[in-house]
Structures are given as structure tokens and as C-alpha cells.
PDB file of N, CA and C in Angstrom:
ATOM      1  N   UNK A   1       0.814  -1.192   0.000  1.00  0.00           N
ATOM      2  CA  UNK A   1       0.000   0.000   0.000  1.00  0.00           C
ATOM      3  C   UNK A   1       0.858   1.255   0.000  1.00  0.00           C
ATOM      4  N   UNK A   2       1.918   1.442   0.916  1.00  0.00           N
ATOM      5  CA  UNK A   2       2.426   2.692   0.640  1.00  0.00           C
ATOM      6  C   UNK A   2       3.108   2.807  -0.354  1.00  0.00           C
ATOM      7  N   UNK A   3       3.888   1.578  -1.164  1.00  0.00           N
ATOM      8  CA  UNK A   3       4.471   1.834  -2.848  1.00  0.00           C
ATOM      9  C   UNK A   3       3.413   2.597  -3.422  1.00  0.00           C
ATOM     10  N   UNK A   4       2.458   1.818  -3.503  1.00  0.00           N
ATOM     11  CA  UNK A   4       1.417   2.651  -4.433  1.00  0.00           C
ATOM     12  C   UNK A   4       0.961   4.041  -4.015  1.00  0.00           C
ATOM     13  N   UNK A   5       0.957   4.686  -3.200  1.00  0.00           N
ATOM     14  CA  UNK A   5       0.785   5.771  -2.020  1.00  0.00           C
ATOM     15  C   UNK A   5       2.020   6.412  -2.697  1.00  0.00           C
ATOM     16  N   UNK A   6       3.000   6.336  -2.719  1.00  0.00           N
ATOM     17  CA  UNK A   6       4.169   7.027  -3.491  1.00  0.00           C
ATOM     18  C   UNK A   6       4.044   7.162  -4.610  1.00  0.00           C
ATOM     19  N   UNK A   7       3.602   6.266  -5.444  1.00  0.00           N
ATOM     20  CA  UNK A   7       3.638   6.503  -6.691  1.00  0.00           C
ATOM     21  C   UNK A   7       2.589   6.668  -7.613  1.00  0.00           C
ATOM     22  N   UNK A   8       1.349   6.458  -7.024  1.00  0.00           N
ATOM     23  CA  UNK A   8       0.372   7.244  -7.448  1.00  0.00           C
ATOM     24  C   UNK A   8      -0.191   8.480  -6.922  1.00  0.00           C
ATOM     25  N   UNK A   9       0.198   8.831  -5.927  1.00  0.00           N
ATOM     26  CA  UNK A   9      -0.396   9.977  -4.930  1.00  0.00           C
ATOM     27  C   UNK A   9      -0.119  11.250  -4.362  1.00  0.00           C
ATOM     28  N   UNK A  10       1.442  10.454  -4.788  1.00  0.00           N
ATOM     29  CA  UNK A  10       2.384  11.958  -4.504  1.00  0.00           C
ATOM     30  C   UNK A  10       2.229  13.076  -5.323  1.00  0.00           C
ATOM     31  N   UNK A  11       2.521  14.420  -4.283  1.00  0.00           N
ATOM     32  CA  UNK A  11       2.796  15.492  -4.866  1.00  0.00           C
ATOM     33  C   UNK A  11       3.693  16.099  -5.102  1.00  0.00           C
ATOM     34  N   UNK A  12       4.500  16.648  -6.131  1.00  0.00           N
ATOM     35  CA  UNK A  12       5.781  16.718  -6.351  1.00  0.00           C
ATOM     36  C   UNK A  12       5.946  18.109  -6.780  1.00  0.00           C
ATOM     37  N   UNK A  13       5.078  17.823  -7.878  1.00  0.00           N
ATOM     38  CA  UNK A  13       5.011  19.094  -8.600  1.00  0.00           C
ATOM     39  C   UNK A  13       4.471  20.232  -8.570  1.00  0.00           C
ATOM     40  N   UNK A  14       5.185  21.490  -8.783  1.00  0.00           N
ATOM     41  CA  UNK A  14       4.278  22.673  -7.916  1.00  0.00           C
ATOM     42  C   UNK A  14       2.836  22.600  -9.166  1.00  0.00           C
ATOM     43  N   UNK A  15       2.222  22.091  -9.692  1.00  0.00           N
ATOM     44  CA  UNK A  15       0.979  21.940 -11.009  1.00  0.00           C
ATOM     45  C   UNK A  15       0.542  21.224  -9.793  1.00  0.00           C
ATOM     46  N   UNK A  16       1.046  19.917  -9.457  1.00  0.00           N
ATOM     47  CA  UNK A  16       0.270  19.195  -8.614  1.00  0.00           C
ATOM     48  C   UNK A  16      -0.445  19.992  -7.482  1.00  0.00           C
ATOM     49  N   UNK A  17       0.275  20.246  -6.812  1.00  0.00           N
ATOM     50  CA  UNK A  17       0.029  21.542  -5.118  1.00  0.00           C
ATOM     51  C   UNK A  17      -1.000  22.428  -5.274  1.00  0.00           C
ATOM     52  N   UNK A  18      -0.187  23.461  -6.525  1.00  0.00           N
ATOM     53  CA  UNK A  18      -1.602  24.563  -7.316  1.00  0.00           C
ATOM     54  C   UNK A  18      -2.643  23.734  -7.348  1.00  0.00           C
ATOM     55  N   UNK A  19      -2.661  22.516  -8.107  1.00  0.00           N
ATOM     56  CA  UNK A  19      -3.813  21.961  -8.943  1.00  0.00           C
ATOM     57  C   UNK A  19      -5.130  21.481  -7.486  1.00  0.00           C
ATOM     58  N   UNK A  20      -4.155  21.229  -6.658  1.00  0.00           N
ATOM     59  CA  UNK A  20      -5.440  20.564  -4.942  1.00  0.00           C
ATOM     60  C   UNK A  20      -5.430  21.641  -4.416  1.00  0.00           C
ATOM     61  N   UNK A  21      -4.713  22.611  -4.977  1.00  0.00           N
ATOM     62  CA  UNK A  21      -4.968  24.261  -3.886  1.00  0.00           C
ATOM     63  C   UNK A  21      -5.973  24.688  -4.583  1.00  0.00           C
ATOM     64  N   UNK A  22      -6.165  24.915  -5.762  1.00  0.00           N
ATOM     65  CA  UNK A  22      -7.342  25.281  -6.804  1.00  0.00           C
ATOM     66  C   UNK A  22      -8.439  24.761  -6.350  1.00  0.00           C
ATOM     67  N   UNK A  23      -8.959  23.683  -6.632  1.00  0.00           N
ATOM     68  CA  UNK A  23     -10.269  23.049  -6.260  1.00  0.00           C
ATOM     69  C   UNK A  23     -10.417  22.676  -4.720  1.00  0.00           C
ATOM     70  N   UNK A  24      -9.703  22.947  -3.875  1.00  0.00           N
ATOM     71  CA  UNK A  24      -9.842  23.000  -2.966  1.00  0.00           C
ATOM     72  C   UNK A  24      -9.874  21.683  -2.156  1.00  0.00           C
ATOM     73  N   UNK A  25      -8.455  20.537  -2.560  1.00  0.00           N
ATOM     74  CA  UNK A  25      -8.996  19.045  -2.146  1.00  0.00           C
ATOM     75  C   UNK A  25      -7.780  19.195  -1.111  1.00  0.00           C
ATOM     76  N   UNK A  26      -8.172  18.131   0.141  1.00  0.00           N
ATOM     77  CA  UNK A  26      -6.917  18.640   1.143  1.00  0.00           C
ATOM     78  C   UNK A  26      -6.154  17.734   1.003  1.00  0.00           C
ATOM     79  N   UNK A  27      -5.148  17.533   1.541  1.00  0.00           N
ATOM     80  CA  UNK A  27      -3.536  17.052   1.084  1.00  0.00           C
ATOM     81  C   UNK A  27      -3.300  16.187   2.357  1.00  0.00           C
ATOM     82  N   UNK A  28      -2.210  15.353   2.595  1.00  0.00           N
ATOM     83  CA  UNK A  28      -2.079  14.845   3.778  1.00  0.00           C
ATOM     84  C   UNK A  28      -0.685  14.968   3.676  1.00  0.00           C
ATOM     85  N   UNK A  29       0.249  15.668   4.946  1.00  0.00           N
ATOM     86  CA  UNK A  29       1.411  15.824   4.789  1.00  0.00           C
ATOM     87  C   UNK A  29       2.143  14.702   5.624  1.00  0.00           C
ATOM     88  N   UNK A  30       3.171  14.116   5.225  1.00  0.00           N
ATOM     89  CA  UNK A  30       4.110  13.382   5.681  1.00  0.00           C
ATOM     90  C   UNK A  30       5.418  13.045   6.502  1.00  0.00           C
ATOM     91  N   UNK A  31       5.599  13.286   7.597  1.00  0.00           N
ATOM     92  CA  UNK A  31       7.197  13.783   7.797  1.00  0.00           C
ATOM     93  C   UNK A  31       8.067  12.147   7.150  1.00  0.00           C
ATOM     94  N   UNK A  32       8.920  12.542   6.911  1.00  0.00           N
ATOM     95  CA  UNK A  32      10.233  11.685   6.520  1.00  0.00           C
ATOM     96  C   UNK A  32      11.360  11.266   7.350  1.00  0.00           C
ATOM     97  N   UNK A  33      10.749  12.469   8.579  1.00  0.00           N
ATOM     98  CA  UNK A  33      12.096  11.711   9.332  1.00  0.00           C
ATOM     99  C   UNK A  33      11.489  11.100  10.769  1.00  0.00           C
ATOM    100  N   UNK A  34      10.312  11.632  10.984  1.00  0.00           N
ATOM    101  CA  UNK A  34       9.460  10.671  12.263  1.00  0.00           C
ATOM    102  C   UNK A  34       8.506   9.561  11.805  1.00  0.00           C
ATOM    103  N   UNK A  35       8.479   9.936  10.562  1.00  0.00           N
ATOM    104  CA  UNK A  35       7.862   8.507   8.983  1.00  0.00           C
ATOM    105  C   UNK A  35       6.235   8.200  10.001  1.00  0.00           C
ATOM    106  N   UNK A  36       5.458   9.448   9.925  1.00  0.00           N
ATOM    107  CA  UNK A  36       4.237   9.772  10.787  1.00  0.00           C
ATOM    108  C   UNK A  36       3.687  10.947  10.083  1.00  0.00           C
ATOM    109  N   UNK A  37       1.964  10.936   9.920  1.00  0.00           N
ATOM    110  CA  UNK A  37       1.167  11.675   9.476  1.00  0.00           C
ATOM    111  C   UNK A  37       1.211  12.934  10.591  1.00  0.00           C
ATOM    112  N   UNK A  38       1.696  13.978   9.702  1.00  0.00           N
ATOM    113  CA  UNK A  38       1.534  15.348  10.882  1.00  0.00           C
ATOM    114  C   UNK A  38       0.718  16.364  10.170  1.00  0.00           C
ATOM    115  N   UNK A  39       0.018  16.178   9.108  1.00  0.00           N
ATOM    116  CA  UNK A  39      -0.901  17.218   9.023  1.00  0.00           C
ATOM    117  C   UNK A  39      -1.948  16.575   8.045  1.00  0.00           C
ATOM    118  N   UNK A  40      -3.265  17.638   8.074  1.00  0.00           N
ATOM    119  CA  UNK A  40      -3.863  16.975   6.838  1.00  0.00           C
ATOM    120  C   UNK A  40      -5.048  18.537   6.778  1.00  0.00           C
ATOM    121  N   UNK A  41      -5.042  18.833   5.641  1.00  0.00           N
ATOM    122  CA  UNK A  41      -6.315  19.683   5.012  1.00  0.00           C
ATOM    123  C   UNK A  41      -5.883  20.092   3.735  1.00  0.00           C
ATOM    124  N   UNK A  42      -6.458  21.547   3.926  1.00  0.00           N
ATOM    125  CA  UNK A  42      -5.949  22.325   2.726  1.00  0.00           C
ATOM    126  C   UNK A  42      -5.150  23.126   2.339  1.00  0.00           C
ATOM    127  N   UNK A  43      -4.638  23.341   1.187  1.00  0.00           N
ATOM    128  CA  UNK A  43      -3.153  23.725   1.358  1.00  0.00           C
ATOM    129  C   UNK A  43      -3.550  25.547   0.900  1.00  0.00           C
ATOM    130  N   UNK A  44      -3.103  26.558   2.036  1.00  0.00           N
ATOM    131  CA  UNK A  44      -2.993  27.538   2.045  1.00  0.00           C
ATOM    132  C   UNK A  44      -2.245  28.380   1.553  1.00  0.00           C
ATOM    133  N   UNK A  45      -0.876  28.098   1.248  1.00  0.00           N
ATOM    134  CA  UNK A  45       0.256  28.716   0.436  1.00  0.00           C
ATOM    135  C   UNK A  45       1.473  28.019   0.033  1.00  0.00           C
ATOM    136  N   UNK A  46       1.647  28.044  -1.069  1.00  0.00           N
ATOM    137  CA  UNK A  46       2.561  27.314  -1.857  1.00  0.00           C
ATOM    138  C   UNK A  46       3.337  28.290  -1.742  1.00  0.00           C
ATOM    139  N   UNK A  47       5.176  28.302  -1.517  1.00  0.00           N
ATOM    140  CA  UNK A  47       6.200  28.665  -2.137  1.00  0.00           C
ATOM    141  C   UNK A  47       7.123  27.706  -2.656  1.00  0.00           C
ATOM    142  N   UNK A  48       7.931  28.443  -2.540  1.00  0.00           N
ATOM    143  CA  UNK A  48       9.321  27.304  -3.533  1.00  0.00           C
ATOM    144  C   UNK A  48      10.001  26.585  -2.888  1.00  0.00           C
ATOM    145  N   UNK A  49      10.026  26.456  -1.520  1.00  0.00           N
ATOM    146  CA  UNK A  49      10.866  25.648  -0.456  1.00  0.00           C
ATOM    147  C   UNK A  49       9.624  25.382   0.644  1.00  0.00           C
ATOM    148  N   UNK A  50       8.216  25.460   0.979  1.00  0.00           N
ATOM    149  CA  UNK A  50       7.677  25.342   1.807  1.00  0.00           C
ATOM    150  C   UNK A  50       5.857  25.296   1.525  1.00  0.00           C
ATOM    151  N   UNK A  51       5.469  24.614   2.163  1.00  0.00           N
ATOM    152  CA  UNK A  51       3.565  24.342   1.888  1.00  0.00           C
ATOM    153  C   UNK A  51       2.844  24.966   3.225  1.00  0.00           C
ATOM    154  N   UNK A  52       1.907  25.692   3.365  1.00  0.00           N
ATOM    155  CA  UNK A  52       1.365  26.011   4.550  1.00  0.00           C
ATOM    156  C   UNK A  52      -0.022  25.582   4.328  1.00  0.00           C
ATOM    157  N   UNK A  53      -0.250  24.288   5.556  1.00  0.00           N
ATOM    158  CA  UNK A  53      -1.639  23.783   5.980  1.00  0.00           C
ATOM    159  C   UNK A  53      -1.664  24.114   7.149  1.00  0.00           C
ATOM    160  N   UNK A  54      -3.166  24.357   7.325  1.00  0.00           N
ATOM    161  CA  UNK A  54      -3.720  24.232   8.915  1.00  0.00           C
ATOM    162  C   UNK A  54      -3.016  25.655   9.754  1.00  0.00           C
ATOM    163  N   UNK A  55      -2.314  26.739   9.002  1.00  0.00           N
ATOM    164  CA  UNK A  55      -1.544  27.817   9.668  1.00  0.00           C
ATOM    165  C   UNK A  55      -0.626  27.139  10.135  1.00  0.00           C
ATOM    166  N   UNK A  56      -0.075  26.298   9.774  1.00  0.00           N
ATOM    167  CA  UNK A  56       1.555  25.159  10.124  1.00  0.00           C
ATOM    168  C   UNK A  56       2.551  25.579   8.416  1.00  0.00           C
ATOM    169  N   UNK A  57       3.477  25.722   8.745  1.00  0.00           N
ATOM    170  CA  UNK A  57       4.824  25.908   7.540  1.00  0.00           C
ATOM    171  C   UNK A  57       4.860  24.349   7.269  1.00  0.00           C
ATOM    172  N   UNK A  58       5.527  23.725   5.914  1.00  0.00           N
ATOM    173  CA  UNK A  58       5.790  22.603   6.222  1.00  0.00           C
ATOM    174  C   UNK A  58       6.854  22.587   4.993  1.00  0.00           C
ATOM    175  N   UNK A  59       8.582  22.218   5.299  1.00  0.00           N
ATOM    176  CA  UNK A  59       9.166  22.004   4.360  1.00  0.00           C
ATOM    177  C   UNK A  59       9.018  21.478   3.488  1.00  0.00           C
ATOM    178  N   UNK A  60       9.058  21.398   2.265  1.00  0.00           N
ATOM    179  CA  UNK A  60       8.917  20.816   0.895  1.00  0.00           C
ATOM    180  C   UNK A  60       9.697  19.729   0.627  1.00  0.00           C
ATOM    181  N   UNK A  61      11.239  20.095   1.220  1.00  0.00           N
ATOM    182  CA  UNK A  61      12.149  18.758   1.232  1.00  0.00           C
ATOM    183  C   UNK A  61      12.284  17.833   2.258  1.00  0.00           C
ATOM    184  N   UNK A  62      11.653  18.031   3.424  1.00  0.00           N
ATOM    185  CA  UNK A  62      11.774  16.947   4.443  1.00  0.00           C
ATOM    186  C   UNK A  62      10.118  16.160   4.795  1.00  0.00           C
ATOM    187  N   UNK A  63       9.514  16.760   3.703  1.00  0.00           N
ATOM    188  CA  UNK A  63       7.726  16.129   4.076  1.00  0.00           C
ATOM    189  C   UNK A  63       7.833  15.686   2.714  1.00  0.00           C
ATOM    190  N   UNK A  64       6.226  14.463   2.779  1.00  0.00           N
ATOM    191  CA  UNK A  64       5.903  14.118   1.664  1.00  0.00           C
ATOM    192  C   UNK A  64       4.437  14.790   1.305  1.00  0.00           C
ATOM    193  N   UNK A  65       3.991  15.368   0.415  1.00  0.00           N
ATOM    194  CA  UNK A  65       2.407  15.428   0.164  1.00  0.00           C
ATOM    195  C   UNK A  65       1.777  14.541  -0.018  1.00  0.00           C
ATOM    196  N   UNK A  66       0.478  13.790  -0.231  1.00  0.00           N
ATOM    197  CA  UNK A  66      -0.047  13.086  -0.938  1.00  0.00           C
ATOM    198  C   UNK A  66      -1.633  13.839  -1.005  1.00  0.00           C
ATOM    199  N   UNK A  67      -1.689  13.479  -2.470  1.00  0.00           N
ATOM    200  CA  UNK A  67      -3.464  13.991  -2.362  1.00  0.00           C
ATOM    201  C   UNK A  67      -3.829  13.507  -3.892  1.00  0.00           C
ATOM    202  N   UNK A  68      -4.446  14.287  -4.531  1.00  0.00           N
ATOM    203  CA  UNK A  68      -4.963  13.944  -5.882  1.00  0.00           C
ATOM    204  C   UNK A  68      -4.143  14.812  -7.480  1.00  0.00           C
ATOM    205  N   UNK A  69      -3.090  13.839  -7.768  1.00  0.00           N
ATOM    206  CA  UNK A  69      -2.513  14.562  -8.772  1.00  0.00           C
ATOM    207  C   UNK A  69      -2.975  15.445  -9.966  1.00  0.00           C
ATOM    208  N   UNK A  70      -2.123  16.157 -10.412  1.00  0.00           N
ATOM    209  CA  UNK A  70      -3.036  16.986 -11.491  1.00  0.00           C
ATOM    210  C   UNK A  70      -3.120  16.204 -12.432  1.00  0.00           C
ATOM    211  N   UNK A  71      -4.103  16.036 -13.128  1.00  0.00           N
ATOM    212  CA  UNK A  71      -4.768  15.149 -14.422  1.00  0.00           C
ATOM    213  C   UNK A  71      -3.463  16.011 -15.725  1.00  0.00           C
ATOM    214  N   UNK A  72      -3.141  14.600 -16.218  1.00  0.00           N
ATOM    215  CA  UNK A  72      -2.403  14.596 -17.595  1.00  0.00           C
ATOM    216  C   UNK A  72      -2.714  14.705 -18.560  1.00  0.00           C
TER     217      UNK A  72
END
């Protein structure tokens, strides 16, 4: 289950992030180094090094996203 969770679900791409920030679908953030669910809604601000859910910062390189990729 989590292979597939990686590789179908992830968010990587800032299209992806925009694309569940747009319609408004919430995201579930990941830490990588306590490998434990620490956040989950909607994603409030995208920058280039960082995601803000829930009024929480969340690094870009030490979390994982998962939610609903942008359609190809």
C-alpha cells in the first residue's frame, strides 16, 4: 500500500500543489524523518521551499504530500 501511495499519490510538482490548492482538495502531509502523518487539510500557500496547511509551515524537502494529482 504505501508503494502505491508514493507513486500514485504523490505530490511533487508545484501543477500538482496549485492543482489541490485550486479546487480546494486537502492534502495529507508526511514527515520523513518521524515517517508519521503530521498534518492533513488544505493547502494555504505554496512557495518554492515550503507548503502552509492548517496555519503550520511545512518544508517541501523533508515532508511528503499526498493527495490527488493533477490530471495529464
Amino acid at each position: 500500500m504505501t508503494i502505491s501511495k508514493f507513486t500514485n499519490k504523490s505530490l511533487v510538482l508545484d501543477q500538482d500543489l496549485e492543482y489541490s490548492q485550486k479546487i480546494g482538495l486537502p492534502v495529507e502531509v508526511f514527515c520523513m524523518k518521524e515517517y508519521e502523518t503530521v498534518a492533513f487539510g488544505r493547502i494555504q500557500l505554496i512557495t518554492k521551499n515550503h507548503v502552509q496547511i492548517n496555519d503550520q509551515v511545512f518544508c517541501r524537502s523533508e515532508n511528503a504530500f499526498f493527495g490527488c494529482p493533477c490530471p495529464m
